[in-house]
C-alpha atoms as a PDB file:
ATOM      1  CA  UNK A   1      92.919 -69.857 -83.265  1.00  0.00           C
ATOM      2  CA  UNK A   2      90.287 -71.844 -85.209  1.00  0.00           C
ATOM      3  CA  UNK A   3      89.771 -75.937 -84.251  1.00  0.00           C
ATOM      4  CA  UNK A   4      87.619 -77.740 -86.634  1.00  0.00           C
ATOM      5  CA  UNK A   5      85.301 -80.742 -85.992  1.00  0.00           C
ATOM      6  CA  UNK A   6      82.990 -82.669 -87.835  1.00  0.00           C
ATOM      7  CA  UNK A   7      79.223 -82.313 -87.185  1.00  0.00           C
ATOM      8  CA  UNK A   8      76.873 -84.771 -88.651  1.00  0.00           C
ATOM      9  CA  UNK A   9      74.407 -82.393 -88.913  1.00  0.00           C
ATOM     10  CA  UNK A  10      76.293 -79.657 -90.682  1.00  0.00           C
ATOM     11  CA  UNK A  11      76.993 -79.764 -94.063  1.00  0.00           C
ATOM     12  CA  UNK A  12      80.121 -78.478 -95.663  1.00  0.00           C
ATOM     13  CA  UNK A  13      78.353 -74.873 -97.164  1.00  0.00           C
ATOM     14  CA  UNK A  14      77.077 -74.189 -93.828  1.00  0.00           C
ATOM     15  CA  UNK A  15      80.314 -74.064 -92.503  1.00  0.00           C
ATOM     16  CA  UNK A  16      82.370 -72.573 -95.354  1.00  0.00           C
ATOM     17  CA  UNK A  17      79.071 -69.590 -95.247  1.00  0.00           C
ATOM     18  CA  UNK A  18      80.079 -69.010 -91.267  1.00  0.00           C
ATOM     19  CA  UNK A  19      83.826 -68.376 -91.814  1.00  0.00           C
ATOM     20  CA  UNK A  20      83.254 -66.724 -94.436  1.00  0.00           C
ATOM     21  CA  UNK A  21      80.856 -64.369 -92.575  1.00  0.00           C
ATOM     22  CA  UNK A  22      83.461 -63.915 -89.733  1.00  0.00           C
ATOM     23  CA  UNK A  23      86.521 -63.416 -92.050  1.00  0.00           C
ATOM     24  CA  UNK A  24      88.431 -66.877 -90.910  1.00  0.00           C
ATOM     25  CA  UNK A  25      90.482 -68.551 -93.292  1.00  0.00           C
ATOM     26  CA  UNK A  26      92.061 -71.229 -91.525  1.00  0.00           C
ATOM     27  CA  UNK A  27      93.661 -73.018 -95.020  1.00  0.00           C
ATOM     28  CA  UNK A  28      96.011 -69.610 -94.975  1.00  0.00           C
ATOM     29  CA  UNK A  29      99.025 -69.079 -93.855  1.00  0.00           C
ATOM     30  CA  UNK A  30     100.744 -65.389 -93.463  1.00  0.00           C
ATOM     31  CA  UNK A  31     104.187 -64.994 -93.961  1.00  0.00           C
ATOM     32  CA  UNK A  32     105.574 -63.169 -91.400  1.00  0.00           C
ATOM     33  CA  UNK A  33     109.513 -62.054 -90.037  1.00  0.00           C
ATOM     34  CA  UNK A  34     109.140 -62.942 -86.604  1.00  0.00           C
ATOM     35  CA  UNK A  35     112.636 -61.879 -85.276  1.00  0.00           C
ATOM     36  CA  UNK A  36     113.828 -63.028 -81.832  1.00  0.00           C
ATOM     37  CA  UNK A  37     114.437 -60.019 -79.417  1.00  0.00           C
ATOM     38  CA  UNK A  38     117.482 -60.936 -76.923  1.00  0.00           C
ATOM     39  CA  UNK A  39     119.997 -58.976 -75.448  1.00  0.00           C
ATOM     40  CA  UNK A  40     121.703 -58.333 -78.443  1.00  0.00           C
ATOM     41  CA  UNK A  41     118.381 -57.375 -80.834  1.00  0.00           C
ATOM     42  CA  UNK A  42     117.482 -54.583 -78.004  1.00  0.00           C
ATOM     43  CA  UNK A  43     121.385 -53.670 -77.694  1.00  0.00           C
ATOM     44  CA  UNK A  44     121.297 -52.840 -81.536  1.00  0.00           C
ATOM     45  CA  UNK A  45     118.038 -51.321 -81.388  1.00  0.00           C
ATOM     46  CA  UNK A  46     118.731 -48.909 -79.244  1.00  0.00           C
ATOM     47  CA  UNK A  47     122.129 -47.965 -80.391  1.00  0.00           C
ATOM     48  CA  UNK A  48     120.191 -47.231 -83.749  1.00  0.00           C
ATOM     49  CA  UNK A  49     117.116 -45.565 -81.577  1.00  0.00           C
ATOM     50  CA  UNK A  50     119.872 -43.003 -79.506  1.00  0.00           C
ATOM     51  CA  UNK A  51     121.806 -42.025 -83.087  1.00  0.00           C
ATOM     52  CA  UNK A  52     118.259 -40.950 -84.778  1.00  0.00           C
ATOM     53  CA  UNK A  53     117.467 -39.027 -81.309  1.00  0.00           C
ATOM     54  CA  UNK A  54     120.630 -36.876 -81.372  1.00  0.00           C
ATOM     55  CA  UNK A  55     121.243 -33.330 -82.817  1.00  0.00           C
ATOM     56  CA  UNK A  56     122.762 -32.955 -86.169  1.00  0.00           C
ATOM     57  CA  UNK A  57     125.848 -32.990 -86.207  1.00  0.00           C
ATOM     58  CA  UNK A  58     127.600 -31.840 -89.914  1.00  0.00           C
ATOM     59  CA  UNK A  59     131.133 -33.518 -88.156  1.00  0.00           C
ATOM     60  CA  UNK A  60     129.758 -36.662 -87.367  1.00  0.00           C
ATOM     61  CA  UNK A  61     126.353 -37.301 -89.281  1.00  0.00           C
ATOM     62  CA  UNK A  62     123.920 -40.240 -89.590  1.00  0.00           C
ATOM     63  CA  UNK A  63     123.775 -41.387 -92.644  1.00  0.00           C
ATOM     64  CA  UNK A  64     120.923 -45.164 -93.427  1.00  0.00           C
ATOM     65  CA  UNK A  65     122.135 -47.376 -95.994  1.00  0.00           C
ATOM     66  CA  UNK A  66     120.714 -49.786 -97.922  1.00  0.00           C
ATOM     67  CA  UNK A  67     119.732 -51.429-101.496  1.00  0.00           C
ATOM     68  CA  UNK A  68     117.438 -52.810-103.657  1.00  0.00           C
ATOM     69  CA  UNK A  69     116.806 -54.996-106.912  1.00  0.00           C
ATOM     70  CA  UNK A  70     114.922 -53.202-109.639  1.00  0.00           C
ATOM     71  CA  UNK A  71     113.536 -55.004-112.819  1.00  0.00           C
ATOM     72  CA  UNK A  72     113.819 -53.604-115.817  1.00  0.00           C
ATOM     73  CA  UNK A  73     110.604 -53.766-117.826  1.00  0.00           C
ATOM     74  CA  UNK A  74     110.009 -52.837-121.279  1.00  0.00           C
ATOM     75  CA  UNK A  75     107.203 -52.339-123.626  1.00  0.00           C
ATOM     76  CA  UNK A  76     106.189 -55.231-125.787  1.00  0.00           C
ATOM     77  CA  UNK A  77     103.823 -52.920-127.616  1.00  0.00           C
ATOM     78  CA  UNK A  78     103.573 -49.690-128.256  1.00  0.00           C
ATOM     79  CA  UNK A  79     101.087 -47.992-125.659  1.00  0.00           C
ATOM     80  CA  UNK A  80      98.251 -45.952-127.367  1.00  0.00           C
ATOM     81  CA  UNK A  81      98.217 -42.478-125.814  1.00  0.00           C
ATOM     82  CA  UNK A  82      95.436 -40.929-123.369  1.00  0.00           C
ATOM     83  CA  UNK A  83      93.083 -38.933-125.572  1.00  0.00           C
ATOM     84  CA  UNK A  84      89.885 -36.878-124.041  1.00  0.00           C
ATOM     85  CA  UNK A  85      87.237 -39.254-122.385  1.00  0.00           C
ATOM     86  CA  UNK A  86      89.924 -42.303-122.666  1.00  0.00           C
ATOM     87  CA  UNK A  87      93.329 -42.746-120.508  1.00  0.00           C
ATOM     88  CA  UNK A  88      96.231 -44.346-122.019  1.00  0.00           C
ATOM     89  CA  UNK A  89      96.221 -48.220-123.060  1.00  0.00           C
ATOM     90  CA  UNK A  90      98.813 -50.229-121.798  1.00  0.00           C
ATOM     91  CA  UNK A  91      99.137 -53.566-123.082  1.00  0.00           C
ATOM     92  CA  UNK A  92      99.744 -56.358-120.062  1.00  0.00           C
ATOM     93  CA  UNK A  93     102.481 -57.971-122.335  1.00  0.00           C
ATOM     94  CA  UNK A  94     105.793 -56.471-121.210  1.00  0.00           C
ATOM     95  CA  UNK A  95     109.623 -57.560-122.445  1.00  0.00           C
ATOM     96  CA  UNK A  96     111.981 -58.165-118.980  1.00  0.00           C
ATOM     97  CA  UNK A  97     115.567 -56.540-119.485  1.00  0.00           C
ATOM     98  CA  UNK A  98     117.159 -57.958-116.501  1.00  0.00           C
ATOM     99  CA  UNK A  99     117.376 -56.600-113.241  1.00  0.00           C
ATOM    100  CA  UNK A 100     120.079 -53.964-111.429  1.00  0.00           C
ATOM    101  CA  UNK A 101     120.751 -52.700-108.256  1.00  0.00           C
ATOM    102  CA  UNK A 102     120.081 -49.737-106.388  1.00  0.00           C
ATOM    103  CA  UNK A 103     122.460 -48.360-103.278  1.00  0.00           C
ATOM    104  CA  UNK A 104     120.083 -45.526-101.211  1.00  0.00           C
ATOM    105  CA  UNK A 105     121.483 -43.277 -99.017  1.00  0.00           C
ATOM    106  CA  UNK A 106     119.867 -41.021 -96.506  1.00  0.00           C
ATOM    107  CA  UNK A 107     120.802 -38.792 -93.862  1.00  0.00           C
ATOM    108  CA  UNK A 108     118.859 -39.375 -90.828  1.00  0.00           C
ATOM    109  CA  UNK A 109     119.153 -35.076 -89.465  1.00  0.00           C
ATOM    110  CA  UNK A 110     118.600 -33.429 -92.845  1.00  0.00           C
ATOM    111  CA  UNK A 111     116.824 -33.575 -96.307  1.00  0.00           C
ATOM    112  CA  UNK A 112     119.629 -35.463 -98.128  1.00  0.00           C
ATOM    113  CA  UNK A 113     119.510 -38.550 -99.611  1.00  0.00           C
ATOM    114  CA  UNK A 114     121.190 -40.218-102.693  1.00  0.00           C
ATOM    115  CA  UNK A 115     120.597 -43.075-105.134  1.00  0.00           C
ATOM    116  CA  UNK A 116     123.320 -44.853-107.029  1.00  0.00           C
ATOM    117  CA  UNK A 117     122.278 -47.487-109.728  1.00  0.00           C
ATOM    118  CA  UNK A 118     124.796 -50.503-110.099  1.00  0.00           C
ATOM    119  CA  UNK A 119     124.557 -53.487-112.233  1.00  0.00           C
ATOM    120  CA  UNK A 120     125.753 -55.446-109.336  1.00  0.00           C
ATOM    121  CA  UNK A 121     125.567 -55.814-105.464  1.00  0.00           C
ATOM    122  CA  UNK A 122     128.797 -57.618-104.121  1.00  0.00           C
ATOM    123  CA  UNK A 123     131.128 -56.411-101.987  1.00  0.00           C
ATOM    124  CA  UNK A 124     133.191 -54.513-104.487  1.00  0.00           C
ATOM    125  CA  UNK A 125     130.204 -52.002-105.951  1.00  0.00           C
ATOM    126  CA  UNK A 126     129.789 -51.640-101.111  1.00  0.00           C
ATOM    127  CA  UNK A 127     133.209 -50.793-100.814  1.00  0.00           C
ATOM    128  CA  UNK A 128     132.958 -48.242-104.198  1.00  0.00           C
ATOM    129  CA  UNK A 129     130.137 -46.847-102.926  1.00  0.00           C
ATOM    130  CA  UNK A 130     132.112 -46.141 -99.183  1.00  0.00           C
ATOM    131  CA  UNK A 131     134.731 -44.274-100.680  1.00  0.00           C
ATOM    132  CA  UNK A 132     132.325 -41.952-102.595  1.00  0.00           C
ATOM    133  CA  UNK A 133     130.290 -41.219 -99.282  1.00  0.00           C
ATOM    134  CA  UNK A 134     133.438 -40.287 -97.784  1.00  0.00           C
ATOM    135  CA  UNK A 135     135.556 -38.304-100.535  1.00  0.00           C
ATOM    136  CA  UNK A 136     132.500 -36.571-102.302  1.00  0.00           C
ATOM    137  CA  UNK A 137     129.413 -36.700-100.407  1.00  0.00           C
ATOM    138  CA  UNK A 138     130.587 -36.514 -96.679  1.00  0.00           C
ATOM    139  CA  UNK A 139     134.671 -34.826 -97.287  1.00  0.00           C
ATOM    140  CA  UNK A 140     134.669 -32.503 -93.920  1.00  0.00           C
ATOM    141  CA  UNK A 141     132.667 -34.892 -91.936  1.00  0.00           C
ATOM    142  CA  UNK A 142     135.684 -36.192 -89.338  1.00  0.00           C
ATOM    143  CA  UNK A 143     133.276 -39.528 -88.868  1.00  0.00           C
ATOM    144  CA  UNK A 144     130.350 -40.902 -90.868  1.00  0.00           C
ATOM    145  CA  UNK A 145     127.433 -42.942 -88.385  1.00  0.00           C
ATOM    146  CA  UNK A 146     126.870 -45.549 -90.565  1.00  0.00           C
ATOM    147  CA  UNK A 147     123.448 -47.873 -90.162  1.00  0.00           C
ATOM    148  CA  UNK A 148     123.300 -50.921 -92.695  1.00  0.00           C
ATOM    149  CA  UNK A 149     121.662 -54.230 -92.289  1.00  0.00           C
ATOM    150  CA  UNK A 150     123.483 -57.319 -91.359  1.00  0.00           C
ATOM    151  CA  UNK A 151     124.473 -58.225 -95.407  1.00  0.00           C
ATOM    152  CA  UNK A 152     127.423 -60.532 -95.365  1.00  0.00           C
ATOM    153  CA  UNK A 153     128.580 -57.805 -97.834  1.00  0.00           C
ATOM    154  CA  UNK A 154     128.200 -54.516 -95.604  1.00  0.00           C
ATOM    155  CA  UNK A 155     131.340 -55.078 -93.549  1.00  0.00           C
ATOM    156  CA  UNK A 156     134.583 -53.747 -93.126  1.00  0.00           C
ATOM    157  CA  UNK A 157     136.182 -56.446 -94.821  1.00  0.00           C
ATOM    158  CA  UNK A 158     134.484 -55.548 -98.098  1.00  0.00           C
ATOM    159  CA  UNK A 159     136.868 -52.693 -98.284  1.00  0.00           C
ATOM    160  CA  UNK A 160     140.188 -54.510 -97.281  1.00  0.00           C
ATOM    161  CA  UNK A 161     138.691 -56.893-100.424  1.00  0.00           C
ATOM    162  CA  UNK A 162     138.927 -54.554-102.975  1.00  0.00           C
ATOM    163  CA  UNK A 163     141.282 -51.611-102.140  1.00  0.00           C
ATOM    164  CA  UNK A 164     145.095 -51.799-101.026  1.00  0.00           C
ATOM    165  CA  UNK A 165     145.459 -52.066 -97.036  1.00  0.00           C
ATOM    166  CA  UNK A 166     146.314 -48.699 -96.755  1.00  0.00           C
ATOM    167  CA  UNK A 167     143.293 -47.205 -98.843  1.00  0.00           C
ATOM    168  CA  UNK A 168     141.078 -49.655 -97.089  1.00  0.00           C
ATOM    169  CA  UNK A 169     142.293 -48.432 -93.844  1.00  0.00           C
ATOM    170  CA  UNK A 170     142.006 -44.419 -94.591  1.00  0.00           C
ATOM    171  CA  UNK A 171     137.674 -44.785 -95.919  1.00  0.00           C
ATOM    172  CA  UNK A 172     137.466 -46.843 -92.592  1.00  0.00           C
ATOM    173  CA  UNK A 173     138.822 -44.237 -90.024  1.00  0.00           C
ATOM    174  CA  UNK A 174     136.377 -42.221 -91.274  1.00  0.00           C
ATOM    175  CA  UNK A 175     133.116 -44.065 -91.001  1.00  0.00           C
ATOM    176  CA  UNK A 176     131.871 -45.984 -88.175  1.00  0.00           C
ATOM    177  CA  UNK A 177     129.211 -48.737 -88.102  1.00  0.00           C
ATOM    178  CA  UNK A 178     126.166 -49.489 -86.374  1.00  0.00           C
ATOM    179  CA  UNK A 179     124.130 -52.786 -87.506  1.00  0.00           C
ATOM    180  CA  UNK A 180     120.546 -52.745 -87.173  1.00  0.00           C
ATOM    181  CA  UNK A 181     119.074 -56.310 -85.335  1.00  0.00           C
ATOM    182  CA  UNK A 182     118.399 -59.025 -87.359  1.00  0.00           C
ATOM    183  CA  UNK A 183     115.205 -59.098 -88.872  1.00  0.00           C
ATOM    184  CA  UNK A 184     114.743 -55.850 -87.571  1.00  0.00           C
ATOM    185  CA  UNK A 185     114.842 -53.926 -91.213  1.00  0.00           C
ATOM    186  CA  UNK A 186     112.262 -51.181 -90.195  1.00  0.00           C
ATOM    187  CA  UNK A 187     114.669 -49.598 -87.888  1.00  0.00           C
ATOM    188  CA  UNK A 188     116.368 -48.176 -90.695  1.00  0.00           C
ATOM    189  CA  UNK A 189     115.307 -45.359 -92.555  1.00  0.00           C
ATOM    190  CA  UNK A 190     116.598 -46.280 -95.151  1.00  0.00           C
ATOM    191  CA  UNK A 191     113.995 -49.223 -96.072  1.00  0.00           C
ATOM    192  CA  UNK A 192     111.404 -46.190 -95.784  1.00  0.00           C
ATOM    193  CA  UNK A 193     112.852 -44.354 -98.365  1.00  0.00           C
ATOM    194  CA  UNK A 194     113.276 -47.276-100.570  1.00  0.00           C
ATOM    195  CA  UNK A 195     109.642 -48.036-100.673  1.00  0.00           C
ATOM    196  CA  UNK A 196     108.472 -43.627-101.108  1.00  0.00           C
ATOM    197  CA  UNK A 197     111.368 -44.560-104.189  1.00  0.00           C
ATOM    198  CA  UNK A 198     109.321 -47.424-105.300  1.00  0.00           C
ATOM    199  CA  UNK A 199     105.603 -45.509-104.877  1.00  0.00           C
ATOM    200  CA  UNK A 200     107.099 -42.131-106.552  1.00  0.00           C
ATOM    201  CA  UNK A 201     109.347 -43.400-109.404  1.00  0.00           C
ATOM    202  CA  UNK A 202     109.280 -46.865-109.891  1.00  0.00           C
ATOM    203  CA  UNK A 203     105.803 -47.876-110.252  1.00  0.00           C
ATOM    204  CA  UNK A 204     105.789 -47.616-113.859  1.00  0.00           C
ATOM    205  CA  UNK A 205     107.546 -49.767-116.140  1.00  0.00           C
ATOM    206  CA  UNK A 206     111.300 -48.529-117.305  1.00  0.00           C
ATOM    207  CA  UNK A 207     112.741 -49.983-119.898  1.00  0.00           C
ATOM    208  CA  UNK A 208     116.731 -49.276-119.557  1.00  0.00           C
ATOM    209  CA  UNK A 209     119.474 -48.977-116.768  1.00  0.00           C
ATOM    210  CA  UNK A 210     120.202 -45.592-118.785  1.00  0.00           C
ATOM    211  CA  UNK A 211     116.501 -44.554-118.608  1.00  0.00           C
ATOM    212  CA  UNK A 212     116.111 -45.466-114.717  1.00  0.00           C
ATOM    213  CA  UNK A 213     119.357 -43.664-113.866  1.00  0.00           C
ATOM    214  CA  UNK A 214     117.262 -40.037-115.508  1.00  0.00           C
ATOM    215  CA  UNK A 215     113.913 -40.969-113.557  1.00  0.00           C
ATOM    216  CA  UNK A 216     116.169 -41.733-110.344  1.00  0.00           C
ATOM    217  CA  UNK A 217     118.462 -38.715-110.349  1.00  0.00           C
ATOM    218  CA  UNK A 218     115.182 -36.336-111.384  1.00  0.00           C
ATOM    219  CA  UNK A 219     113.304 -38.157-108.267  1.00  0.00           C
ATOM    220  CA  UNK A 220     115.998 -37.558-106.249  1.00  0.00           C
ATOM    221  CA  UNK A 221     116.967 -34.011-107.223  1.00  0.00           C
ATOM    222  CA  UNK A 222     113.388 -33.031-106.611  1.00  0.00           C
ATOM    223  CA  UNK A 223     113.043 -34.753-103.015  1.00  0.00           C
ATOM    224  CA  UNK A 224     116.014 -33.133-101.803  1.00  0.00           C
ATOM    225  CA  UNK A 225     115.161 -29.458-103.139  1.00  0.00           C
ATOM    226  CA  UNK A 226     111.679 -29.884-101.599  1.00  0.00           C
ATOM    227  CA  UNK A 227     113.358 -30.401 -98.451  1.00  0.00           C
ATOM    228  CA  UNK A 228     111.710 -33.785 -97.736  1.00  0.00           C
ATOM    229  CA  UNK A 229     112.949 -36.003 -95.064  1.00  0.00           C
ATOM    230  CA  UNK A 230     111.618 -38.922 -92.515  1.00  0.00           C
ATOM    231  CA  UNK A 231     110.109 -37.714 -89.216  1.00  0.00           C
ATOM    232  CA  UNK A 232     111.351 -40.711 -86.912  1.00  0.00           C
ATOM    233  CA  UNK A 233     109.087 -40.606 -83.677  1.00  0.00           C
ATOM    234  CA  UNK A 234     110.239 -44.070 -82.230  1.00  0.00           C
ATOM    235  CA  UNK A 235     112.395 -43.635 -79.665  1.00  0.00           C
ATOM    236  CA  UNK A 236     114.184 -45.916 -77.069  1.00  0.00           C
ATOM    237  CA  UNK A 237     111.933 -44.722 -73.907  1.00  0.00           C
ATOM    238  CA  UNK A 238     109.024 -45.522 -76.173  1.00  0.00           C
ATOM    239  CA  UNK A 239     110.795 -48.507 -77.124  1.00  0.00           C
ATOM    240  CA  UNK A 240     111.189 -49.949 -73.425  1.00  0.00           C
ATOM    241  CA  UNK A 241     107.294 -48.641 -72.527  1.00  0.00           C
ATOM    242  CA  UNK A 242     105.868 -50.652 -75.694  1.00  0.00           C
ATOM    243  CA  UNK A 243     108.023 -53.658 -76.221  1.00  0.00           C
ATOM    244  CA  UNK A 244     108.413 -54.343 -72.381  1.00  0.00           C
ATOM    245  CA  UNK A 245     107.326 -57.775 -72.245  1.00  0.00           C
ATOM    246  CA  UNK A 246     109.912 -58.451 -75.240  1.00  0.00           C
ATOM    247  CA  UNK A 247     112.479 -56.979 -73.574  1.00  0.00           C
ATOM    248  CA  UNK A 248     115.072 -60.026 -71.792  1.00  0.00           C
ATOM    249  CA  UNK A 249     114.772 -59.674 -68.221  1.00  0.00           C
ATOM    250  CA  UNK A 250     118.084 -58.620 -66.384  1.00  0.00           C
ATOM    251  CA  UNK A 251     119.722 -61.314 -64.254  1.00  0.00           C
ATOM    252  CA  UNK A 252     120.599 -58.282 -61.119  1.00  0.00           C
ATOM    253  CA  UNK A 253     118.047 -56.338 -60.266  1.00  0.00           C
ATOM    254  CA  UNK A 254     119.151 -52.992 -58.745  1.00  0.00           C
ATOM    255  CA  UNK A 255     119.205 -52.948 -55.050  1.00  0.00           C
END
């Protein structure tokens, strides 16, 4: 914490010269999610933390879930090519083409993960997406382990929304959910594959949803062939030895 008081004797460059030479910026803010961990954030978390920790299972696998906006950017000039001694010229003008939406997928045991690119993100393109993890992607699994966020739109009730009861009913028997904690995002895996996505593929400017669905489908086709896939080493012990002061103490203590 920084307090400051006025010296007569100090002039205003002396004391900008000695925060600046100890790196304090009190005028600045950071912007932080500072989640509050209760019973129910450490319930969550280690529901999530005991799913990663178990064996694959092909019958009953883990699968993250999750999505992201992606801008559409085109060229508003066309960029001269790299040529020996020179790299390519891109000019910092750029036309926007609207945005779209991208649904990730990953399994949490094996090198697997999918990308579908929507134009939208309500509950309708969730539920459409549900039924396609459980008739094509997942068919023998006898129940899906699903982790999603707490979206008003990743629910149950998107399904029984936009597919008769009975339809609605037959996707949910097979999938069962598990919510991360609010504010607690980097708990699921797949936020971590959303931002190798975003390093890998998207940090270059893409000028069509028909464009971005090649560069998507070629990233993913080449990180599931290479056999890629998240190492998760946080675990719920480590979780209790670490975050023990966050942790909501019990009302009984054991006897």
């Amino acid at each position: 914490m920084v307090k400051l008081t006025d010296h007569d004797n100090l002039s205003r460059e002396t004391v900008r010269r000695r925060l600046a030479e100890n790196h304090l910026k009190p005028w600045q803010k950071d912007m932080w999610c500072i989640p509050k961990v209760d019973a129910g954030y450490v319930a969550r978390m280690e529901d999530v933390l005991d799913l990663y920790a178990e064996l694959p299972d092909p019958k009953r696998p883990v699968v993250c879930f999750d999505e992201s906006p992606t801008q559409l950017i085109g060229e508003a000039r066309q960029p001269i090519p790299a040529a020996p001694g020179r790299p390519e010229r891109v000019d910092y003008e750029y036309r926007r083409n609207g945005t779209v939406n991208l649904f990730v997928f990953i399994d949490a045991h094996r090198p697997w993960r999918k990308v579908k690119v929507t134009e939208h993100r309500a509950a309708g393109d969730f539920a459409l997406c549900m039924r396609e993890l459980v008739d094509v992607d997942f068919p023998q699994a006898e129940r899906i382990r699903l982790v999603v966020d707490n979206l008003s739109t990743h629910t149950p009730a998107a399904l029984y929304a936009t597919f008769p009861p009975g339809e609605a009913r037959r996707i949910l028997r097979r999938i069962e959910f598990h919510y991360t904690p609010k504010h607690a995002s980097w708990l699921n895996m797949a936020e971590i594959e959303i931002s190798v996505l975003k390093e890998q593929c998207l940090d270059r400017r893409i000028e069509s949803r028909d464009r971005l669905v090649v560069e998507v489908d070629a990233w993913q086709s080449q990180r599931n062939q290479s056999g890629a896939r998240i190492n998760w080493m946080f675990s719920t012990d480590k979780a209790r030895s670490k975050m023990a002061r966050a942790y909501p103490a019990p009302s009984l203590k054991e006897s």
